[in-house]
PDB file of N, CA and C in Angstrom:
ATOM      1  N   UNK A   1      -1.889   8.070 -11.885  1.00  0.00           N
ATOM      2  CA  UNK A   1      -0.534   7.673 -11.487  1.00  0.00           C
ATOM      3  C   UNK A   1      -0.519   7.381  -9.990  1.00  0.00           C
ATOM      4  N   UNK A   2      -0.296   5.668  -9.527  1.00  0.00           N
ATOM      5  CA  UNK A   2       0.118   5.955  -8.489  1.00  0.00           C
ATOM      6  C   UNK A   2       1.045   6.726  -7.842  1.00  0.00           C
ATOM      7  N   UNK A   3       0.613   6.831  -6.406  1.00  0.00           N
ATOM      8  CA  UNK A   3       1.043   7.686  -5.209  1.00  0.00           C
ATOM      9  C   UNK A   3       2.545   6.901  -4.877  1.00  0.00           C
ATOM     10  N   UNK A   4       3.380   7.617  -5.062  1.00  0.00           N
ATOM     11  CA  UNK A   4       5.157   6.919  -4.516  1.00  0.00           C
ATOM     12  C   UNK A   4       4.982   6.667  -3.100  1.00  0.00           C
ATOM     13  N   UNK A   5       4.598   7.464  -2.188  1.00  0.00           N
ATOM     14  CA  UNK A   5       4.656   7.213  -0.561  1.00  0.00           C
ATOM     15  C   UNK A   5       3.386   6.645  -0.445  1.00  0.00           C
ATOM     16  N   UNK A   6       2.336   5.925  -1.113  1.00  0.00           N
ATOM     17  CA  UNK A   6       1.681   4.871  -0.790  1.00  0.00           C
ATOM     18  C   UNK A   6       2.123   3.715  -1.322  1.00  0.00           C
ATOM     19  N   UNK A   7       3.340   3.335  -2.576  1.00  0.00           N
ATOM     20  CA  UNK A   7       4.009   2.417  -3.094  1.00  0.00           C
ATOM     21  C   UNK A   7       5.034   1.920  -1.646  1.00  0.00           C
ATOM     22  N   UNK A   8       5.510   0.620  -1.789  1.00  0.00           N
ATOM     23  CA  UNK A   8       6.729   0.353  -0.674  1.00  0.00           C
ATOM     24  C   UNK A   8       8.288   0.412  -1.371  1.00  0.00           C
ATOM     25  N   UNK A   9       9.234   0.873  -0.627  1.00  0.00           N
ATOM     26  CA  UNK A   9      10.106   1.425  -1.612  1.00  0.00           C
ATOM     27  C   UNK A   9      11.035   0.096  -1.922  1.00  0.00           C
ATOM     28  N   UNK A  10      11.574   0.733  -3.020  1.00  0.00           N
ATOM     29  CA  UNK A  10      12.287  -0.657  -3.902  1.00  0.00           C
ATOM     30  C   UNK A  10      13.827  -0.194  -3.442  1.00  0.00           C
ATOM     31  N   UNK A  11      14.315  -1.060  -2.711  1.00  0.00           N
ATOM     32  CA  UNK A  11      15.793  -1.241  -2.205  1.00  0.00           C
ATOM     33  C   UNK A  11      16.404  -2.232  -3.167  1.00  0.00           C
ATOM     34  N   UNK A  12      17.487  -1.705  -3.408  1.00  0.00           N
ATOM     35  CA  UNK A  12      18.218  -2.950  -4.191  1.00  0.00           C
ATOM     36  C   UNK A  12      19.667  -3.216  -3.605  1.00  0.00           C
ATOM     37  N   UNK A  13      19.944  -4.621  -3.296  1.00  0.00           N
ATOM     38  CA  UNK A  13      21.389  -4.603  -2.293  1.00  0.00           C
ATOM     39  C   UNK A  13      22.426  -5.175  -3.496  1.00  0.00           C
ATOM     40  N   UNK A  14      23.184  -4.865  -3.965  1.00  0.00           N
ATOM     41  CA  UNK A  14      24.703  -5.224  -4.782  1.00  0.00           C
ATOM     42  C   UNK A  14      25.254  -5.671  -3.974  1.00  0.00           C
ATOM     43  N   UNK A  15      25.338  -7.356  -3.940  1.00  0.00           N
ATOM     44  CA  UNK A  15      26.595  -7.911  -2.840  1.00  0.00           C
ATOM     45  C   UNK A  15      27.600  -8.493  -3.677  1.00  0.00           C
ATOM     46  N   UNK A  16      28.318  -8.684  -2.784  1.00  0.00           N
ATOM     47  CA  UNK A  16      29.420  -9.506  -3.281  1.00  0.00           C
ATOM     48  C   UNK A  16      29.648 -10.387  -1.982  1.00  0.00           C
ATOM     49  N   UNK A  17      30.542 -11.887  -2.543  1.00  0.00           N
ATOM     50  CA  UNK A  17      30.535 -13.132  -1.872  1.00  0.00           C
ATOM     51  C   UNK A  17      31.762 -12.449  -0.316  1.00  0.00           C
ATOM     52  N   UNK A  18      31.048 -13.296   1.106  1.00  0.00           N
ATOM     53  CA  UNK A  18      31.914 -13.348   1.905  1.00  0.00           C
ATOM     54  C   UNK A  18      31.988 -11.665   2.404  1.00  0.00           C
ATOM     55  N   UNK A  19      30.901 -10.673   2.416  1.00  0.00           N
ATOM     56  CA  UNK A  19      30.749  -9.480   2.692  1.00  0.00           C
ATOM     57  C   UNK A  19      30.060  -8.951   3.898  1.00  0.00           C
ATOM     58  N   UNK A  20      30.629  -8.922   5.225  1.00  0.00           N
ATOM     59  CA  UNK A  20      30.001  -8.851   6.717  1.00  0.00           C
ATOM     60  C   UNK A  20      29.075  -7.118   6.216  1.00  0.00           C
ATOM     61  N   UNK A  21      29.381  -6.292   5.422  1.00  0.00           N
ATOM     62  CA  UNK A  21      28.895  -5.189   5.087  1.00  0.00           C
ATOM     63  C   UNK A  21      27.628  -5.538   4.483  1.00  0.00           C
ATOM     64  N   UNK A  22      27.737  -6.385   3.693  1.00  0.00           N
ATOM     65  CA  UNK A  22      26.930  -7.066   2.943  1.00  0.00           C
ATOM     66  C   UNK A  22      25.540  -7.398   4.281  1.00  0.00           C
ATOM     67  N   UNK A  23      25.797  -8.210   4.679  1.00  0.00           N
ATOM     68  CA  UNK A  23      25.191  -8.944   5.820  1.00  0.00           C
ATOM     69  C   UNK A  23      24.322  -7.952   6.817  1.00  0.00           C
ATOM     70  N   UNK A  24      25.379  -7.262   7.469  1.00  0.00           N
ATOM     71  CA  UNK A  24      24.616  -6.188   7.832  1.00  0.00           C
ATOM     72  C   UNK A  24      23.936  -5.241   7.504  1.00  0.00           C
ATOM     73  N   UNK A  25      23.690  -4.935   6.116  1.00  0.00           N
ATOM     74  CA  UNK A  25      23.014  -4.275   5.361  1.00  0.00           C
ATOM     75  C   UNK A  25      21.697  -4.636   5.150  1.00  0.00           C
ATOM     76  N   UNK A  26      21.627  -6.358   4.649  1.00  0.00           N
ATOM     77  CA  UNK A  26      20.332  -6.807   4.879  1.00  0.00           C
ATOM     78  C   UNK A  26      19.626  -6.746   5.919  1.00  0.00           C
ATOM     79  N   UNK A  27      20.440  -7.229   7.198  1.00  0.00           N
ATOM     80  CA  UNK A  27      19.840  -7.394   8.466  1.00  0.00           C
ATOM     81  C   UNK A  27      19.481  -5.846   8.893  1.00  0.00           C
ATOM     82  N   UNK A  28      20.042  -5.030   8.929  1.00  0.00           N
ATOM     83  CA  UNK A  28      19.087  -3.439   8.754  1.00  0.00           C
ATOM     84  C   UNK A  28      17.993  -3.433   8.247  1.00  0.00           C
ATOM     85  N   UNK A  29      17.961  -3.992   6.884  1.00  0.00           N
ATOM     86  CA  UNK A  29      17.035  -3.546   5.950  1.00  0.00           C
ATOM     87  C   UNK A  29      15.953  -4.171   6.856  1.00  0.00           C
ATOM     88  N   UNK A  30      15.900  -5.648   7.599  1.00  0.00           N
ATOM     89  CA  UNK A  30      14.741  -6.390   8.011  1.00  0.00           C
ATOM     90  C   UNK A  30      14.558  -5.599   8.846  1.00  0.00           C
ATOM     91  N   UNK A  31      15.018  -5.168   9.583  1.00  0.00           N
ATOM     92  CA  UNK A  31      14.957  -4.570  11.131  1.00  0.00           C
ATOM     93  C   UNK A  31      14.117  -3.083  11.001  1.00  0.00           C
ATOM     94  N   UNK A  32      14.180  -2.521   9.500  1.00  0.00           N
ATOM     95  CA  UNK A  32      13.448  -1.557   8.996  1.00  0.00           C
ATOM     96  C   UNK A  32      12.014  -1.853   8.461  1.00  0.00           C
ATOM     97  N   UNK A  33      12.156  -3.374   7.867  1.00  0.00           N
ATOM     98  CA  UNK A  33      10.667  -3.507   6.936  1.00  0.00           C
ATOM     99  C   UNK A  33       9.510  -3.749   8.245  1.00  0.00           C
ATOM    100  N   UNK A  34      10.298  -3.706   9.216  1.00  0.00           N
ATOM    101  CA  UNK A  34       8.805  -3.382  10.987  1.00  0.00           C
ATOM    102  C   UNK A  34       8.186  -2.412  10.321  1.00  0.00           C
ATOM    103  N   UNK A  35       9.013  -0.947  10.127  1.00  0.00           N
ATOM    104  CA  UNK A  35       8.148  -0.044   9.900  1.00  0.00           C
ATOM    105  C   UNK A  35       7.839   0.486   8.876  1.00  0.00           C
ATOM    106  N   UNK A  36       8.169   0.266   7.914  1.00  0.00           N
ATOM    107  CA  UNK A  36       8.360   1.139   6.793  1.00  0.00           C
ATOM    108  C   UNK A  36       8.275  -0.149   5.555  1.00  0.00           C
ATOM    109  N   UNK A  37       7.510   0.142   4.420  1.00  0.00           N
ATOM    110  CA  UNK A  37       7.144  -0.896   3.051  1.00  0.00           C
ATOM    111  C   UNK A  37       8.171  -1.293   2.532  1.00  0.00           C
ATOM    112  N   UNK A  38       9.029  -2.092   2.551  1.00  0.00           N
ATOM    113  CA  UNK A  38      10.380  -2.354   2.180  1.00  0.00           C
ATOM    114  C   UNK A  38       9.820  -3.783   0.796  1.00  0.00           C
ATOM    115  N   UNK A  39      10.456  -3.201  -0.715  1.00  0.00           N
ATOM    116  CA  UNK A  39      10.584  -4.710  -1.256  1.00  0.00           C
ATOM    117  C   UNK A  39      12.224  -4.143  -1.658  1.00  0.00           C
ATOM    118  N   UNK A  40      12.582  -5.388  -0.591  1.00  0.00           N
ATOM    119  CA  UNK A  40      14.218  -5.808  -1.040  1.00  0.00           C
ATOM    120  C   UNK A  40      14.677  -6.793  -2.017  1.00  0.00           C
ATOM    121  N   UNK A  41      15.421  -6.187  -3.026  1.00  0.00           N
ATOM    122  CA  UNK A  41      16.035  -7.011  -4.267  1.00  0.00           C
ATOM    123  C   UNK A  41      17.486  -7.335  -3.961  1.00  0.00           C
ATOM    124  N   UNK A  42      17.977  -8.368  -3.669  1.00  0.00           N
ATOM    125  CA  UNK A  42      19.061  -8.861  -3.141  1.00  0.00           C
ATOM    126  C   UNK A  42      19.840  -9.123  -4.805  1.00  0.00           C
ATOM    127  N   UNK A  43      21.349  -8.874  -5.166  1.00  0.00           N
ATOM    128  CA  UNK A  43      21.652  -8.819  -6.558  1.00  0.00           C
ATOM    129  C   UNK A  43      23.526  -9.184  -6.205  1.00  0.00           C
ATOM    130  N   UNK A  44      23.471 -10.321  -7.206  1.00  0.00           N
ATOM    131  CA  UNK A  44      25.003 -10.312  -6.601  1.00  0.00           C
ATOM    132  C   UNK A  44      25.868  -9.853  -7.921  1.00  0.00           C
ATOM    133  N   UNK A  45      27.044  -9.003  -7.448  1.00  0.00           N
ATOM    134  CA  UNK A  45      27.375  -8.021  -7.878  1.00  0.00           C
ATOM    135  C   UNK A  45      28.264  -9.395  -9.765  1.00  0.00           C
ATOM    136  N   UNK A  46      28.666 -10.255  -9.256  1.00  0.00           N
ATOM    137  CA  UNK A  46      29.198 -10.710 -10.647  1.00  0.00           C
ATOM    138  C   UNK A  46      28.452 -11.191 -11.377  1.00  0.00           C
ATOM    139  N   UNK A  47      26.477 -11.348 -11.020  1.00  0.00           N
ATOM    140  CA  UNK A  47      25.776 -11.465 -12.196  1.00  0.00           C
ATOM    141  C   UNK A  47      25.495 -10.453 -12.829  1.00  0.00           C
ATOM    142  N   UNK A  48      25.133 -10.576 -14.374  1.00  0.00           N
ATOM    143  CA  UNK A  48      25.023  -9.959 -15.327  1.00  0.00           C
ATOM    144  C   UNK A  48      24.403  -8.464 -15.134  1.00  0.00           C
ATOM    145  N   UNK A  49      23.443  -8.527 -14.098  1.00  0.00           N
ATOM    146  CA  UNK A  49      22.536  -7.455 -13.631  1.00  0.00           C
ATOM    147  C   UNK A  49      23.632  -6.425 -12.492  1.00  0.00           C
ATOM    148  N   UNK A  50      23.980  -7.278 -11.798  1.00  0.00           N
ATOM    149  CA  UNK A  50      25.055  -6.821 -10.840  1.00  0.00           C
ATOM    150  C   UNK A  50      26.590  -5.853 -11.459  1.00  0.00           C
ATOM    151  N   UNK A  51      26.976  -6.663 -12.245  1.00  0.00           N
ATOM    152  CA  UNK A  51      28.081  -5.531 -13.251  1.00  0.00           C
ATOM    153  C   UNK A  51      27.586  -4.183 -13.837  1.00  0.00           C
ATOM    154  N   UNK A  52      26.220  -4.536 -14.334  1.00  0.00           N
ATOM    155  CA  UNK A  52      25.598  -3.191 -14.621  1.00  0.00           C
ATOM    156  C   UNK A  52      25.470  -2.508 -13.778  1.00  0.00           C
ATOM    157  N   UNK A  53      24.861  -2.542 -12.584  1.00  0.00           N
ATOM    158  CA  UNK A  53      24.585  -1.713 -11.655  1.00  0.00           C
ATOM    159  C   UNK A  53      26.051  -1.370 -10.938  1.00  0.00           C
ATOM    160  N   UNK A  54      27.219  -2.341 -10.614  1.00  0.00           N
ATOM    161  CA  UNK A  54      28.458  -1.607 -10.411  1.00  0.00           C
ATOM    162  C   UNK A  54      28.647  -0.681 -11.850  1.00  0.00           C
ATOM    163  N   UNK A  55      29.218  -1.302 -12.737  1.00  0.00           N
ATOM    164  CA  UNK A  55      29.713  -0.252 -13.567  1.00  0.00           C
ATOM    165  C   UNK A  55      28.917   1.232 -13.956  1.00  0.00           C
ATOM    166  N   UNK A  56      27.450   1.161 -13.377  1.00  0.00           N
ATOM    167  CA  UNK A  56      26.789   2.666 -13.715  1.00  0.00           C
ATOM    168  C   UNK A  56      26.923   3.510 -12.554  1.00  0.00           C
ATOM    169  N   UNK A  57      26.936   2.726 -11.091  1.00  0.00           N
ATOM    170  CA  UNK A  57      27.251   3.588 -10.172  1.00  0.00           C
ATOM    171  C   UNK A  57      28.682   3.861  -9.302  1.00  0.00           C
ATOM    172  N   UNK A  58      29.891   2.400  -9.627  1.00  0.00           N
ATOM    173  CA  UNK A  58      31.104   2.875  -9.174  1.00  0.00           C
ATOM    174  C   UNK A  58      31.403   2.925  -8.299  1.00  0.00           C
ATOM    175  N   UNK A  59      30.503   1.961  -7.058  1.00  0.00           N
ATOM    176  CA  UNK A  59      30.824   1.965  -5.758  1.00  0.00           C
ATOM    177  C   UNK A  59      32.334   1.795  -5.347  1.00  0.00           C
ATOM    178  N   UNK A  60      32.771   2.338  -4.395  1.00  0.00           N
ATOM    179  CA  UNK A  60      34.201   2.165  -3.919  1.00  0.00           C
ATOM    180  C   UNK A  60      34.273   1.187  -2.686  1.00  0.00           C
ATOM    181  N   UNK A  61      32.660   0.714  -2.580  1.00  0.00           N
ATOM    182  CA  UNK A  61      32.840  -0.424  -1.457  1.00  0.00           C
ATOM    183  C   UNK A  61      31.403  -1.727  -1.865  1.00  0.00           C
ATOM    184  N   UNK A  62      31.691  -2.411  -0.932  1.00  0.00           N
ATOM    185  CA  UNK A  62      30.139  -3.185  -1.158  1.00  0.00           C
ATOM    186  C   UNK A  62      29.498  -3.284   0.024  1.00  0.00           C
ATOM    187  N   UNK A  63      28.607  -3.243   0.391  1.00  0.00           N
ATOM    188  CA  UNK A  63      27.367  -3.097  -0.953  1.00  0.00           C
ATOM    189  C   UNK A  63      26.594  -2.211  -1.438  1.00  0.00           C
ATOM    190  N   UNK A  64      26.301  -1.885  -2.727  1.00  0.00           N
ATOM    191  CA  UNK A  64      25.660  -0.691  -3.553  1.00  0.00           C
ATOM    192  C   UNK A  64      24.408  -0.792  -2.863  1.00  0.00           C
ATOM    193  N   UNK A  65      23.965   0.043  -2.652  1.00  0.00           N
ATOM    194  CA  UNK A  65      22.670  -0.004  -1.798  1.00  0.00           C
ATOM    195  C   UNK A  65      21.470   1.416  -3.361  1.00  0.00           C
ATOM    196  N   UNK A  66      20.712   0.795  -3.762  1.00  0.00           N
ATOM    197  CA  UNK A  66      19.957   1.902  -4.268  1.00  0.00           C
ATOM    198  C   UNK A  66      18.401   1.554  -3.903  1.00  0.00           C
ATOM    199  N   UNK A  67      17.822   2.925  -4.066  1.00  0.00           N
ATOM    200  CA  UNK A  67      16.613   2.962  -2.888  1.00  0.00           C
ATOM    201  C   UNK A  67      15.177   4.022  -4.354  1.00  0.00           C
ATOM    202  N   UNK A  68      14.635   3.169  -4.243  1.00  0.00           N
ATOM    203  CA  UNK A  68      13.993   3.220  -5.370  1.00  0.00           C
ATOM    204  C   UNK A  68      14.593   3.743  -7.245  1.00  0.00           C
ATOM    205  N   UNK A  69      15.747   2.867  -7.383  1.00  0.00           N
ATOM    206  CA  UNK A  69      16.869   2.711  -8.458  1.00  0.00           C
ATOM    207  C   UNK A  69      17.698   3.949  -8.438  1.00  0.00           C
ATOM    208  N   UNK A  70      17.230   4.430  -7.379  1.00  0.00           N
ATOM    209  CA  UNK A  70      18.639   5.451  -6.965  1.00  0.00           C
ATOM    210  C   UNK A  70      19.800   5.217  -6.270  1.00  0.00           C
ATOM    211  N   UNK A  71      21.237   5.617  -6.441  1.00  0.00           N
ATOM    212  CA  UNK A  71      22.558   5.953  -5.839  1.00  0.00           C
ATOM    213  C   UNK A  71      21.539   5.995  -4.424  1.00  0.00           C
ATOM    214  N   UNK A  72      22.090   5.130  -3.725  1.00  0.00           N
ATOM    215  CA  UNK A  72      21.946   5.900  -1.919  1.00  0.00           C
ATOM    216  C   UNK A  72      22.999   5.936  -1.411  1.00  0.00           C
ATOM    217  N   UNK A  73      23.740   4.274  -1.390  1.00  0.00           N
ATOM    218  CA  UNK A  73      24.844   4.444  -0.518  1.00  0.00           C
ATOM    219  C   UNK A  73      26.083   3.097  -0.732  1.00  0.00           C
ATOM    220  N   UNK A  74      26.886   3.364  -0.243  1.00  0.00           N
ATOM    221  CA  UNK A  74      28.072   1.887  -1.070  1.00  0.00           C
ATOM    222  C   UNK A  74      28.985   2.407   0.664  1.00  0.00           C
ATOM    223  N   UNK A  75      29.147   0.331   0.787  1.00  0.00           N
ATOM    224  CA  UNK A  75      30.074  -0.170   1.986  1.00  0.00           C
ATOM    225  C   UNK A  75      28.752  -0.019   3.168  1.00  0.00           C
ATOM    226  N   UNK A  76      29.457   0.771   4.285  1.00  0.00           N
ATOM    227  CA  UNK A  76      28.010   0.359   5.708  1.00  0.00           C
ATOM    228  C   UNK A  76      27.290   1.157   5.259  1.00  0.00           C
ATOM    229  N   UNK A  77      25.647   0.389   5.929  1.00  0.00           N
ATOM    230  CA  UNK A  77      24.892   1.424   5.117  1.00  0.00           C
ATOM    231  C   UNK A  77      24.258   2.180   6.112  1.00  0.00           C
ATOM    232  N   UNK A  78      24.177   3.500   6.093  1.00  0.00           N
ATOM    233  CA  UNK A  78      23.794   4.346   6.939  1.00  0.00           C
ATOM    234  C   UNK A  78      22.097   4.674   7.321  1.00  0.00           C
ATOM    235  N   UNK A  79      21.903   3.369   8.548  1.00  0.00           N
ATOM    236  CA  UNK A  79      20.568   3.144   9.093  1.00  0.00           C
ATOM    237  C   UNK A  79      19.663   4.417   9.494  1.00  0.00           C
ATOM    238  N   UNK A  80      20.417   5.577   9.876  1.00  0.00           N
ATOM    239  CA  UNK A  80      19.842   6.988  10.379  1.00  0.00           C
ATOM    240  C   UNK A  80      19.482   7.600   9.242  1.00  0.00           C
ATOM    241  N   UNK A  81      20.045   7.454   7.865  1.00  0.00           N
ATOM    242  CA  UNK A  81      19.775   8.191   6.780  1.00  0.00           C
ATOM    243  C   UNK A  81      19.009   7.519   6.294  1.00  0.00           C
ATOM    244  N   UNK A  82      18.830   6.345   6.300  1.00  0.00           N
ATOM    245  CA  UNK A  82      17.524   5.681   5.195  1.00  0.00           C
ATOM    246  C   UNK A  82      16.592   5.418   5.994  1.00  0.00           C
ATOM    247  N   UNK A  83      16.319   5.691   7.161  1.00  0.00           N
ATOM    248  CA  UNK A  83      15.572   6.239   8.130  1.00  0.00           C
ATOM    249  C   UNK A  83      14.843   7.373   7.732  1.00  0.00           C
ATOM    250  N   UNK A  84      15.585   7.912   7.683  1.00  0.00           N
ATOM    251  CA  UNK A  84      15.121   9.728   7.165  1.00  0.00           C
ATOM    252  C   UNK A  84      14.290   9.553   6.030  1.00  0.00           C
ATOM    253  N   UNK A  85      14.711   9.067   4.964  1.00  0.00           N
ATOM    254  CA  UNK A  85      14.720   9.131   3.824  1.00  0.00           C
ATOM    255  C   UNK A  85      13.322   8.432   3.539  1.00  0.00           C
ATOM    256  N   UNK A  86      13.381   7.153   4.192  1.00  0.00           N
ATOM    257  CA  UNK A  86      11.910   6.855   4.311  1.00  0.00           C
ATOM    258  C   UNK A  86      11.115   7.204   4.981  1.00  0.00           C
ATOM    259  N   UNK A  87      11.128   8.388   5.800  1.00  0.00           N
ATOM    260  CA  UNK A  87      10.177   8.471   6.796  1.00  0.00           C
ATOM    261  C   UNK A  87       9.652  10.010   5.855  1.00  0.00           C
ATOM    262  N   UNK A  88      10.686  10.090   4.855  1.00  0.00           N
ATOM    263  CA  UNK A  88      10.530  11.775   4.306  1.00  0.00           C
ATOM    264  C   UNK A  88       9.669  11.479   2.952  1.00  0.00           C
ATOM    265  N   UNK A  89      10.298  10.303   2.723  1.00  0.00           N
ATOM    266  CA  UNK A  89       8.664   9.510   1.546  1.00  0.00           C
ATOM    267  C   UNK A  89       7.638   9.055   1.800  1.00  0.00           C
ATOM    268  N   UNK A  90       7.428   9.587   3.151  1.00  0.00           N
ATOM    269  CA  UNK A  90       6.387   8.994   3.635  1.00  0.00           C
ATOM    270  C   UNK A  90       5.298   7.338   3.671  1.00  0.00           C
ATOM    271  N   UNK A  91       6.706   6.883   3.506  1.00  0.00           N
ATOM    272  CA  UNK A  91       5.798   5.332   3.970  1.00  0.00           C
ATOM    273  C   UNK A  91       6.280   4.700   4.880  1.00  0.00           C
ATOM    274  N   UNK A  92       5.593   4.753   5.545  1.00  0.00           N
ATOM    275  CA  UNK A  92       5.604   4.183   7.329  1.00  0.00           C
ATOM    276  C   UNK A  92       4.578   3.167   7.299  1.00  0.00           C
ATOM    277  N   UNK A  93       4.635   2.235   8.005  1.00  0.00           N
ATOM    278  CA  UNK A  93       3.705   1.104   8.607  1.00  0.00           C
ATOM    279  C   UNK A  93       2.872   1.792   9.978  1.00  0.00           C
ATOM    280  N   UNK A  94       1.944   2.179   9.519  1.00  0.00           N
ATOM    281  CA  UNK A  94       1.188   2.714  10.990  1.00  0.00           C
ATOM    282  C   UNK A  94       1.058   1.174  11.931  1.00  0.00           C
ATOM    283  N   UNK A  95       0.882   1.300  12.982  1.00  0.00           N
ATOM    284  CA  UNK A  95       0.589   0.738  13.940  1.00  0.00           C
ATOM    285  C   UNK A  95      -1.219   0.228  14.482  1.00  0.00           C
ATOM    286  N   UNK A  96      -1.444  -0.811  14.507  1.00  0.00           N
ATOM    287  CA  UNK A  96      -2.675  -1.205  14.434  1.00  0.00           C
ATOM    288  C   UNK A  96      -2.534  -1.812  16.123  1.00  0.00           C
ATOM    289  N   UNK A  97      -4.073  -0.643  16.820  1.00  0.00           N
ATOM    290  CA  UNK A  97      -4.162  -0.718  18.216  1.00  0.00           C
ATOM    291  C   UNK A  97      -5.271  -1.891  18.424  1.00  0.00           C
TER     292      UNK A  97
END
C-alpha cells in the first residue's frame, strides 16, 4: 500500500459562477503547490458531480474545499490551516540546493 505523505494530496475546489472566494481559493492553492504536492480538482458546483458533493457536505458558503475527499473547509479558505494540515501529512517539496 502506498505511503499517503509520499502521495500529493487531492484538493477538490466546489465553485460556483462569479465567486471572488472562489478565486482566491485557487490562487492559495497555487501559491501552496511551491511547497507542498498539490493535485487540484477544480468542480463546478451545478455539475452533476458538484450537487453531489454540495448535497453530501452542505456547505453554507462557496467554495467546498475537500482535501483528500475530506470536509476541510466552505467560503475563505483558511491558508494557515491547510498549511498545517499539509505539513502534518507530511508532504512537503524539499528544496533542491
Amino acid at each position: 500500500m502506498p505511503d499517503p505523505a509520499r502521495q500529493p494530496a487531492q484538493v477538490t475546489v466546489v465553485e460556483v459562477a462569479a465567486c471572488h472566494l472562489c478565486d482566491q481559493a485557487k490562487a492559495t492553492l497555487a501559491e501552496l503547490a511551491r511547497d507542498h504536492p498539490l493535485v487540484v480538482e477544480v468542480v463546478d458546483a451545478a455539475s452533476a458531480e458538484g450537487r453531489v458533493l454540495v448535497a453530501r457536505h452542505r456547505p453554507g458558503l462557496a467554495p467546498l474545499v475537500l482535501l483528500d475527499g475530506e470536509f476541510f473547509s466552505c467560503g475563505r479558505l483558511p491558508r494557515r490551516r491547510l498549511e498545517r494540515a499539509l505539513t502534518a501529512r507530511g508532504s512537503r517539496i524539499e528544496a533542491v540546493h
